[in-house]
C-alpha atoms as a PDB file:
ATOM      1  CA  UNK A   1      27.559 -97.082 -83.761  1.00  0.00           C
ATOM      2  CA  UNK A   2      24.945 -97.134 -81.039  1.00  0.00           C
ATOM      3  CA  UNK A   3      24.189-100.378 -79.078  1.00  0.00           C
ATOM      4  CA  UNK A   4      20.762-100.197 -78.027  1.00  0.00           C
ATOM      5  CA  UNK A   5      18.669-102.795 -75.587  1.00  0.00           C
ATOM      6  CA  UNK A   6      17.314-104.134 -79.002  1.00  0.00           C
ATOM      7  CA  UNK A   7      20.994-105.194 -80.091  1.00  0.00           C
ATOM      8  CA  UNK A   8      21.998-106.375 -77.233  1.00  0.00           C
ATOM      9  CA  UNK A   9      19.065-108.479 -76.766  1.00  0.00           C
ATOM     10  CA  UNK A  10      18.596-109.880 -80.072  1.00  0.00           C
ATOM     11  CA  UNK A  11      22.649-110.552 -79.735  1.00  0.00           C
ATOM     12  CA  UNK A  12      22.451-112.059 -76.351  1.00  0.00           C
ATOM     13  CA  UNK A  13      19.537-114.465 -77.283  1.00  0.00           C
ATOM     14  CA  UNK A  14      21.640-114.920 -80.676  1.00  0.00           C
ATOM     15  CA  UNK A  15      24.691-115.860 -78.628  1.00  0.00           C
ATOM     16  CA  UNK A  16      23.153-117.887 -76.499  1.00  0.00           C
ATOM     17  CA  UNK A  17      21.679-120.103 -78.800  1.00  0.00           C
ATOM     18  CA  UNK A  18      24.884-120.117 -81.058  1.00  0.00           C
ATOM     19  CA  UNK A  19      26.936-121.243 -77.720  1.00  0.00           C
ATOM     20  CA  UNK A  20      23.757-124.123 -77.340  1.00  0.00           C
ATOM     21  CA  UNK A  21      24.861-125.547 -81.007  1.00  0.00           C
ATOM     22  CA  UNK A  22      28.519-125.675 -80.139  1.00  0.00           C
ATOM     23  CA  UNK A  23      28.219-127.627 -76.944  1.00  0.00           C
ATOM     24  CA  UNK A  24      25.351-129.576 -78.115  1.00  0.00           C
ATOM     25  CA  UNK A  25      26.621-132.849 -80.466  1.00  0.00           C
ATOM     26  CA  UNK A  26      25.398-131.166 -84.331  1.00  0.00           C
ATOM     27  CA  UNK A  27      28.328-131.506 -86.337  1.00  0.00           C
ATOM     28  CA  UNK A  28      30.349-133.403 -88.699  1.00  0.00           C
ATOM     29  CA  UNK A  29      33.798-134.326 -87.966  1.00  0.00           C
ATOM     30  CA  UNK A  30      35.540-134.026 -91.537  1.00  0.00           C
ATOM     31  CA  UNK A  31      38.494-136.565 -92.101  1.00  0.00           C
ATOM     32  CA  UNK A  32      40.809-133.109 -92.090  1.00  0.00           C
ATOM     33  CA  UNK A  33      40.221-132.347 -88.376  1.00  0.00           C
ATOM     34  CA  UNK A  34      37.692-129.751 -89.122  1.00  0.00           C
ATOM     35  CA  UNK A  35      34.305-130.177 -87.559  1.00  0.00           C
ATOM     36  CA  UNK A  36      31.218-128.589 -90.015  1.00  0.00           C
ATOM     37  CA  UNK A  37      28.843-127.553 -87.876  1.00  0.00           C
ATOM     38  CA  UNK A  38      25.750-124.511 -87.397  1.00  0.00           C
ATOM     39  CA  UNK A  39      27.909-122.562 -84.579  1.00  0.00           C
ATOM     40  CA  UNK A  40      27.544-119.393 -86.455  1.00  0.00           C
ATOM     41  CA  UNK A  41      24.609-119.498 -88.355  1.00  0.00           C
ATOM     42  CA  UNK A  42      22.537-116.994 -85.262  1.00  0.00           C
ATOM     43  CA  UNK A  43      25.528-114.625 -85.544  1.00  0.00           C
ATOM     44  CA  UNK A  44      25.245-114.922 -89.109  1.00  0.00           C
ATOM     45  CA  UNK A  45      21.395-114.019 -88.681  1.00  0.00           C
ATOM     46  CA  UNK A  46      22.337-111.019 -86.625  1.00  0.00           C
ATOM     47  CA  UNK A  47      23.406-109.697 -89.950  1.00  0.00           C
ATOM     48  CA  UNK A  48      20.229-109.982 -91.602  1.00  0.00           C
ATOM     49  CA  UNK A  49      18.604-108.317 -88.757  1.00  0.00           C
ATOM     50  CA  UNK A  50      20.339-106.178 -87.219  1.00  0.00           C
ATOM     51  CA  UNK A  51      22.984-105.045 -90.138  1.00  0.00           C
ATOM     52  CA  UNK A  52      26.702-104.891 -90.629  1.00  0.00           C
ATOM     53  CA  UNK A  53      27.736-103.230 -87.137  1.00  0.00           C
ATOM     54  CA  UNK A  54      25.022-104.986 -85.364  1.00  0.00           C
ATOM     55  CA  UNK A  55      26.773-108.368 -86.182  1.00  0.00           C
ATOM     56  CA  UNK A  56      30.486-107.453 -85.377  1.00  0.00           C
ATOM     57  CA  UNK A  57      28.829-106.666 -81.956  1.00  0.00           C
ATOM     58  CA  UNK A  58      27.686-110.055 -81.896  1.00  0.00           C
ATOM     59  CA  UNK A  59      30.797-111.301 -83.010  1.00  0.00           C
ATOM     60  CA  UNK A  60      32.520-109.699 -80.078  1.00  0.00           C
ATOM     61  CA  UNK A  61      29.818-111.434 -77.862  1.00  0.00           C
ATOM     62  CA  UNK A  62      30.666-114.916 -79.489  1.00  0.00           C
ATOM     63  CA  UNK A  63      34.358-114.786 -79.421  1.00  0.00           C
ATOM     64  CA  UNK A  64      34.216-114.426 -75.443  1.00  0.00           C
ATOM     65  CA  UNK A  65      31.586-116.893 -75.401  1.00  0.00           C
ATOM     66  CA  UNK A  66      33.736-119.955 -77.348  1.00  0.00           C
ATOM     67  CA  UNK A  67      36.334-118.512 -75.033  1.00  0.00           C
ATOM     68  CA  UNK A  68      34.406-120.132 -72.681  1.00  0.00           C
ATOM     69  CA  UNK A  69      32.636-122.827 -72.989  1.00  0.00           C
ATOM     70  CA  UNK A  70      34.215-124.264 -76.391  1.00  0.00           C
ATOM     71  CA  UNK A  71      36.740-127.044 -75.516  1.00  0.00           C
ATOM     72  CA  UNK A  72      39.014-125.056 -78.462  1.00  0.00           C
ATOM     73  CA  UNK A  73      39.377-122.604 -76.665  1.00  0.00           C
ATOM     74  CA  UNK A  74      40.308-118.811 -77.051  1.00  0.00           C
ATOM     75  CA  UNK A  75      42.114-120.248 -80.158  1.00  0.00           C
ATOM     76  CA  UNK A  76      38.946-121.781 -81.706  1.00  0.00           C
ATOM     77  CA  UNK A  77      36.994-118.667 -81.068  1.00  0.00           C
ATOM     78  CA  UNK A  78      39.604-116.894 -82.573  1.00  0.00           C
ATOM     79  CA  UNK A  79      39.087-118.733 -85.675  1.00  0.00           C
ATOM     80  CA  UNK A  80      35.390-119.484 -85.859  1.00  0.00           C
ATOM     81  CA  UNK A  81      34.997-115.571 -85.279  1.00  0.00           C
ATOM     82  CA  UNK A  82      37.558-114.588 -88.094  1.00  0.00           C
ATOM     83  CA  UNK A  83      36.368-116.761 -90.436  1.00  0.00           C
ATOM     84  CA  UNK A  84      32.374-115.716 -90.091  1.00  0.00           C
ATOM     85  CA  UNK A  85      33.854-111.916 -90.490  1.00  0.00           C
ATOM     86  CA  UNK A  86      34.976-113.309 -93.975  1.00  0.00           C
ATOM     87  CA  UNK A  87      31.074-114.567 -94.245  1.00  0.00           C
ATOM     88  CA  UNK A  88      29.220-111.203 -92.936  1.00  0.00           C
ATOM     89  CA  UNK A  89      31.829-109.114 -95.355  1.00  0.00           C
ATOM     90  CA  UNK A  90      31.022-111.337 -98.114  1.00  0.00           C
ATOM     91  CA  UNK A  91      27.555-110.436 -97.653  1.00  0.00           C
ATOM     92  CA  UNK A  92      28.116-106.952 -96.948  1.00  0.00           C
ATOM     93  CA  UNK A  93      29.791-107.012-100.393  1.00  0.00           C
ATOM     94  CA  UNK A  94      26.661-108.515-102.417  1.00  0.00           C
ATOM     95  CA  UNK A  95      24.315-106.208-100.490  1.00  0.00           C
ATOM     96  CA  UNK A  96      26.170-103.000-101.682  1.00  0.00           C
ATOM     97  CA  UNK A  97      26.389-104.170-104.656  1.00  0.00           C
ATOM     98  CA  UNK A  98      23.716-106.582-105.986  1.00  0.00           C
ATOM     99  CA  UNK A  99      20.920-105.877-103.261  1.00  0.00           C
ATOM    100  CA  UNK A 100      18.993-107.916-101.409  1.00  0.00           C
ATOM    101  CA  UNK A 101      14.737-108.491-101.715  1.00  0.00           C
ATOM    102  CA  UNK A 102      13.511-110.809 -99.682  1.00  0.00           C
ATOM    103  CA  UNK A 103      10.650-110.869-101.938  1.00  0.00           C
ATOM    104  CA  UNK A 104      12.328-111.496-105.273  1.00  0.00           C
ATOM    105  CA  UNK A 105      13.729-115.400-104.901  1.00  0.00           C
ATOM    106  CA  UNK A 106      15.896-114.957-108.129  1.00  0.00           C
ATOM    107  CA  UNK A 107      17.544-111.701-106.258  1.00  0.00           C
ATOM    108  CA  UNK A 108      17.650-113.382-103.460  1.00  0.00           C
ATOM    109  CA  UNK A 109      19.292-116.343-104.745  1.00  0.00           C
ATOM    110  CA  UNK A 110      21.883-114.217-106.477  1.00  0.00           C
ATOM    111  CA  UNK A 111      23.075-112.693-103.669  1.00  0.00           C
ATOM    112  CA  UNK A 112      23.369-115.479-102.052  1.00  0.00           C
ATOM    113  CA  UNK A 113      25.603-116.822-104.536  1.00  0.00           C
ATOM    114  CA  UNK A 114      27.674-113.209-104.538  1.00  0.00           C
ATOM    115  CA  UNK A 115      27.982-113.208-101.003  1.00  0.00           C
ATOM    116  CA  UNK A 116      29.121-116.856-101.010  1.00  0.00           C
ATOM    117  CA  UNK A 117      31.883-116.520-103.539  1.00  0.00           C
ATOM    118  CA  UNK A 118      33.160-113.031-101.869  1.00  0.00           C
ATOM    119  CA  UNK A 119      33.205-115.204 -98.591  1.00  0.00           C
ATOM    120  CA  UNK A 120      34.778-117.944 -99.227  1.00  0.00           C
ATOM    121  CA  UNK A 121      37.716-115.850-101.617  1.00  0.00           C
ATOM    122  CA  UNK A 122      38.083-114.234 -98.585  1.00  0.00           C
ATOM    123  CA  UNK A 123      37.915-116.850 -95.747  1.00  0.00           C
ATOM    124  CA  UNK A 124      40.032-119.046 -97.729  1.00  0.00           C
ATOM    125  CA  UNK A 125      43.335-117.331 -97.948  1.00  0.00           C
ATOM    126  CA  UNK A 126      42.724-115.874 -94.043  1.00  0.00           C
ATOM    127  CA  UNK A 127      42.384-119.259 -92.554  1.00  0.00           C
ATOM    128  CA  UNK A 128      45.008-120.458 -94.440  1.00  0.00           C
ATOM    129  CA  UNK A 129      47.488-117.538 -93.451  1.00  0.00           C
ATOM    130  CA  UNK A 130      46.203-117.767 -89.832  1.00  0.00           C
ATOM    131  CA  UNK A 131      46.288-121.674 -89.393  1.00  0.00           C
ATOM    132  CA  UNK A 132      50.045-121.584 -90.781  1.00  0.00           C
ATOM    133  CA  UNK A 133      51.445-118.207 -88.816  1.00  0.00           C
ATOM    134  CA  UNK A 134      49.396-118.956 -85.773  1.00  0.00           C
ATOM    135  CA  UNK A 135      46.504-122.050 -85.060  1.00  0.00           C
ATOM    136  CA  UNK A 136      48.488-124.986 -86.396  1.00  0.00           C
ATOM    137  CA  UNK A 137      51.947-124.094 -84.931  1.00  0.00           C
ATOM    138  CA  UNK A 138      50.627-123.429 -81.120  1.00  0.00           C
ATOM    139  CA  UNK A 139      47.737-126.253 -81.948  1.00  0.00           C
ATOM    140  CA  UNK A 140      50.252-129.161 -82.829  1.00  0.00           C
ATOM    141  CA  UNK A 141      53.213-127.613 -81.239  1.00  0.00           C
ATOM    142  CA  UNK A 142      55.487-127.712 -83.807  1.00  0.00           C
ATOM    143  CA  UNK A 143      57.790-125.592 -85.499  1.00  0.00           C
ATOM    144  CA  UNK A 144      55.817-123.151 -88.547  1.00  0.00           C
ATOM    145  CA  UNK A 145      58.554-124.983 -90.939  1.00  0.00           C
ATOM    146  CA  UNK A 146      56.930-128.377 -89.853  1.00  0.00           C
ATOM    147  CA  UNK A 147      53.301-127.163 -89.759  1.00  0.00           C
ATOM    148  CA  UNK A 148      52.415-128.082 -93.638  1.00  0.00           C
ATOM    149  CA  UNK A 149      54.108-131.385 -93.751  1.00  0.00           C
ATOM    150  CA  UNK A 150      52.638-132.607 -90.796  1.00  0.00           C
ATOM    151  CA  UNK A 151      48.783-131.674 -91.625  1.00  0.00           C
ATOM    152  CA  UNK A 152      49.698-133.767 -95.175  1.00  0.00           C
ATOM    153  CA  UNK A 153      50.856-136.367 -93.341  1.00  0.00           C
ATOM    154  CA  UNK A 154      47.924-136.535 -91.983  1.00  0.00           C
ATOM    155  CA  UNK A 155      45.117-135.770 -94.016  1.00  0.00           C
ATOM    156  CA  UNK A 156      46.513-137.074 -97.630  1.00  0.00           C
ATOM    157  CA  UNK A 157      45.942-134.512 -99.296  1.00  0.00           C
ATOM    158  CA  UNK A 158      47.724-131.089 -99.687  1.00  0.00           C
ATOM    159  CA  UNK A 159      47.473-128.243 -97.116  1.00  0.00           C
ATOM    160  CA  UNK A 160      45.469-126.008 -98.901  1.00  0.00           C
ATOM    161  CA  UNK A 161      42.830-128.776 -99.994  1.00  0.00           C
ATOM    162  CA  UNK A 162      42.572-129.863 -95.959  1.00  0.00           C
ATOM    163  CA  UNK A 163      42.099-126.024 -94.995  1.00  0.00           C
ATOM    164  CA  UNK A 164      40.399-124.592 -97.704  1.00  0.00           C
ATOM    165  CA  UNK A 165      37.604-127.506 -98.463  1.00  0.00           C
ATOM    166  CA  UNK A 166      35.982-127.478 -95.103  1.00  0.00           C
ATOM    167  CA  UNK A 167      35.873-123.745 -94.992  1.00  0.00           C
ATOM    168  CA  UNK A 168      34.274-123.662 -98.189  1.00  0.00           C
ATOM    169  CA  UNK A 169      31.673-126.603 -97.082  1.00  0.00           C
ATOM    170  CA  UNK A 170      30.964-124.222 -93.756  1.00  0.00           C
ATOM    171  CA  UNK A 171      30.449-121.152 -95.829  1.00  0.00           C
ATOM    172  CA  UNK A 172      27.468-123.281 -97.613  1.00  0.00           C
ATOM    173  CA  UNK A 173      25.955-123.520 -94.170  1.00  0.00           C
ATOM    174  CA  UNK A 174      26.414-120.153 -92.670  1.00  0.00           C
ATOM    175  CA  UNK A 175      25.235-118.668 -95.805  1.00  0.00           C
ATOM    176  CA  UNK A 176      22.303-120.573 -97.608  1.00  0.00           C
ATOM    177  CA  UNK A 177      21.257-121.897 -93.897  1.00  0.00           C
ATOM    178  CA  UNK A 178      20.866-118.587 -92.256  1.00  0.00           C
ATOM    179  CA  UNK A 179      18.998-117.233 -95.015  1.00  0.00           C
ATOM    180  CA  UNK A 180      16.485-119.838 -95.236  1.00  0.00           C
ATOM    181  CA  UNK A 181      16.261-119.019 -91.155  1.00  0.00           C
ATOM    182  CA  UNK A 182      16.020-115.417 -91.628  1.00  0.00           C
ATOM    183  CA  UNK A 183      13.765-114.752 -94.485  1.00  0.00           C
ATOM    184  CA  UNK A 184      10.530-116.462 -93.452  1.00  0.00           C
ATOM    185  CA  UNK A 185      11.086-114.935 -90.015  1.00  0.00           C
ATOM    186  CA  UNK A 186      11.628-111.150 -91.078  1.00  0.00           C
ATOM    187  CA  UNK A 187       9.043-111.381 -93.654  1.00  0.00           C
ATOM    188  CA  UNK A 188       6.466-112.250 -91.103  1.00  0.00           C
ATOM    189  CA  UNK A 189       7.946-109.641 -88.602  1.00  0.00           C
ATOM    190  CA  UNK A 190       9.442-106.945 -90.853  1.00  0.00           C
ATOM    191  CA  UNK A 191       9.891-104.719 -87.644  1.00  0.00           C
ATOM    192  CA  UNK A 192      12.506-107.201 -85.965  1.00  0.00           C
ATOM    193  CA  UNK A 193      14.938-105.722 -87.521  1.00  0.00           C
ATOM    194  CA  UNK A 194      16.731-102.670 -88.875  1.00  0.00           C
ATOM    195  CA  UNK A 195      16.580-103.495 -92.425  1.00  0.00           C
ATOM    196  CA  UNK A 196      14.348-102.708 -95.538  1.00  0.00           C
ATOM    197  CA  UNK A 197      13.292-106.889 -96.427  1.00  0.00           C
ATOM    198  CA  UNK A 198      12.537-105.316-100.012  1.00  0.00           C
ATOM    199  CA  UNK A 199      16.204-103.149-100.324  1.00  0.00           C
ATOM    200  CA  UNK A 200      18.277-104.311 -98.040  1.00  0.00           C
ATOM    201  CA  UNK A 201      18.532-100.874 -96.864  1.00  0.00           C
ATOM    202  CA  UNK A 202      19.196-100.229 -93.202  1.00  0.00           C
ATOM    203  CA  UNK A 203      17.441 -97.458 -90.973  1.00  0.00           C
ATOM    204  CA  UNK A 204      19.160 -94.174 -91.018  1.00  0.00           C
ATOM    205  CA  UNK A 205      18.332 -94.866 -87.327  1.00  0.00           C
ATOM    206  CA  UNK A 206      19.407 -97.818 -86.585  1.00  0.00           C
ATOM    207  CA  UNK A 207      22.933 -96.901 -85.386  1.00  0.00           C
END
């Protein structure tokens, strides 16, 4: 893969902007501890213009940046991070294999809902796994065994409703948000990015 000035520019103004949301007060706390909010939706974009490699680069960027400046911590970027990689495979996933034309809205709107359910059977089950083995037990610092009881306690409801819910309510956002972002803007300015807004195809040059 080859990281050019354009990647690391459109990344860096990406990340930047991404770090903005996450400090600035646009969110919704949920009632399961969980805050929904647009954190990844420029990373998310990165994807649509820049491809599949082009946004684990700016992935990389973000996790360093939440490192930062996030008051979660190396263990919130850790999370927000892995669970947008569930999002950008998901649409990796529906571009392979349904397409995607910016120009056709019932295409589009099909791969949208592809990429969403691929996401979200993936995201699901990670950030369940990782909030039990790892998040939750240094997070609350308790003991793994106590980790489920305690988050039921809690929230009311059982552990897989209070993890899996929000995550599916973010995936909404970081998928149906960042298109309606990206497609106006690449349809105006086709040459942003490395890929075909008719195919979904990305430049045999790009990386």
């Amino acid at each position: 893969m080859k990281i050019g000035p354009k990647e690391i520019a459109i990344s860096g103004v990406m990340l930047g902007l991404a770090l903005l949301l996450d400090v600035a007060p646009i969110d919704f706390p949920t009632v399961w501890g969980m805050k929904i909010d647009v954190v990844a939706v420029p990373i998310v974009i990165v994807y649509f213009i820049l491809g599949f490699w082009g946004s684990l680069f700016a992935l990389g960027l973000l996790f360093m940046g939440l490192s930062v400046v996030s008051s979660a911590s190396w263990l919130g970027a850790m999370m927000k991070v892995t669970a947008t990689f569930a999002v950008i495979l998901g649409l990796e996933f529906s571009r392979r294999t349904v397409g995607m034309d910016f120009r056709n809205p019932r295409r589009l709107f099909l791969f949208g809902a592809v990429a969403y359910i691929v996401g979200v059977a993936i995201r699901v089950p990670l950030m369940l796994l990782l909030n039990y083995y790892v998040a939750l037990p240094i997070w609350l610092g308790l003991p793994r065994e106590q980790v489920v009881q305690a988050v039921e306690n809690w929230t009311h409801v059982p552990f897989w409703m209070a993890i899996g819910l929000p995550n599916a309510v973010q995936s909404v956002i970081d998928v149906f948000l960042s298109l309606a972002v990206a497609v106006p803007v690449l349809k105006r300015l086709p040459h942003l990015g490395t890929m075909d807004v008719s195919t979904g195809d990305i430049e045999e040059n790009a990386f």
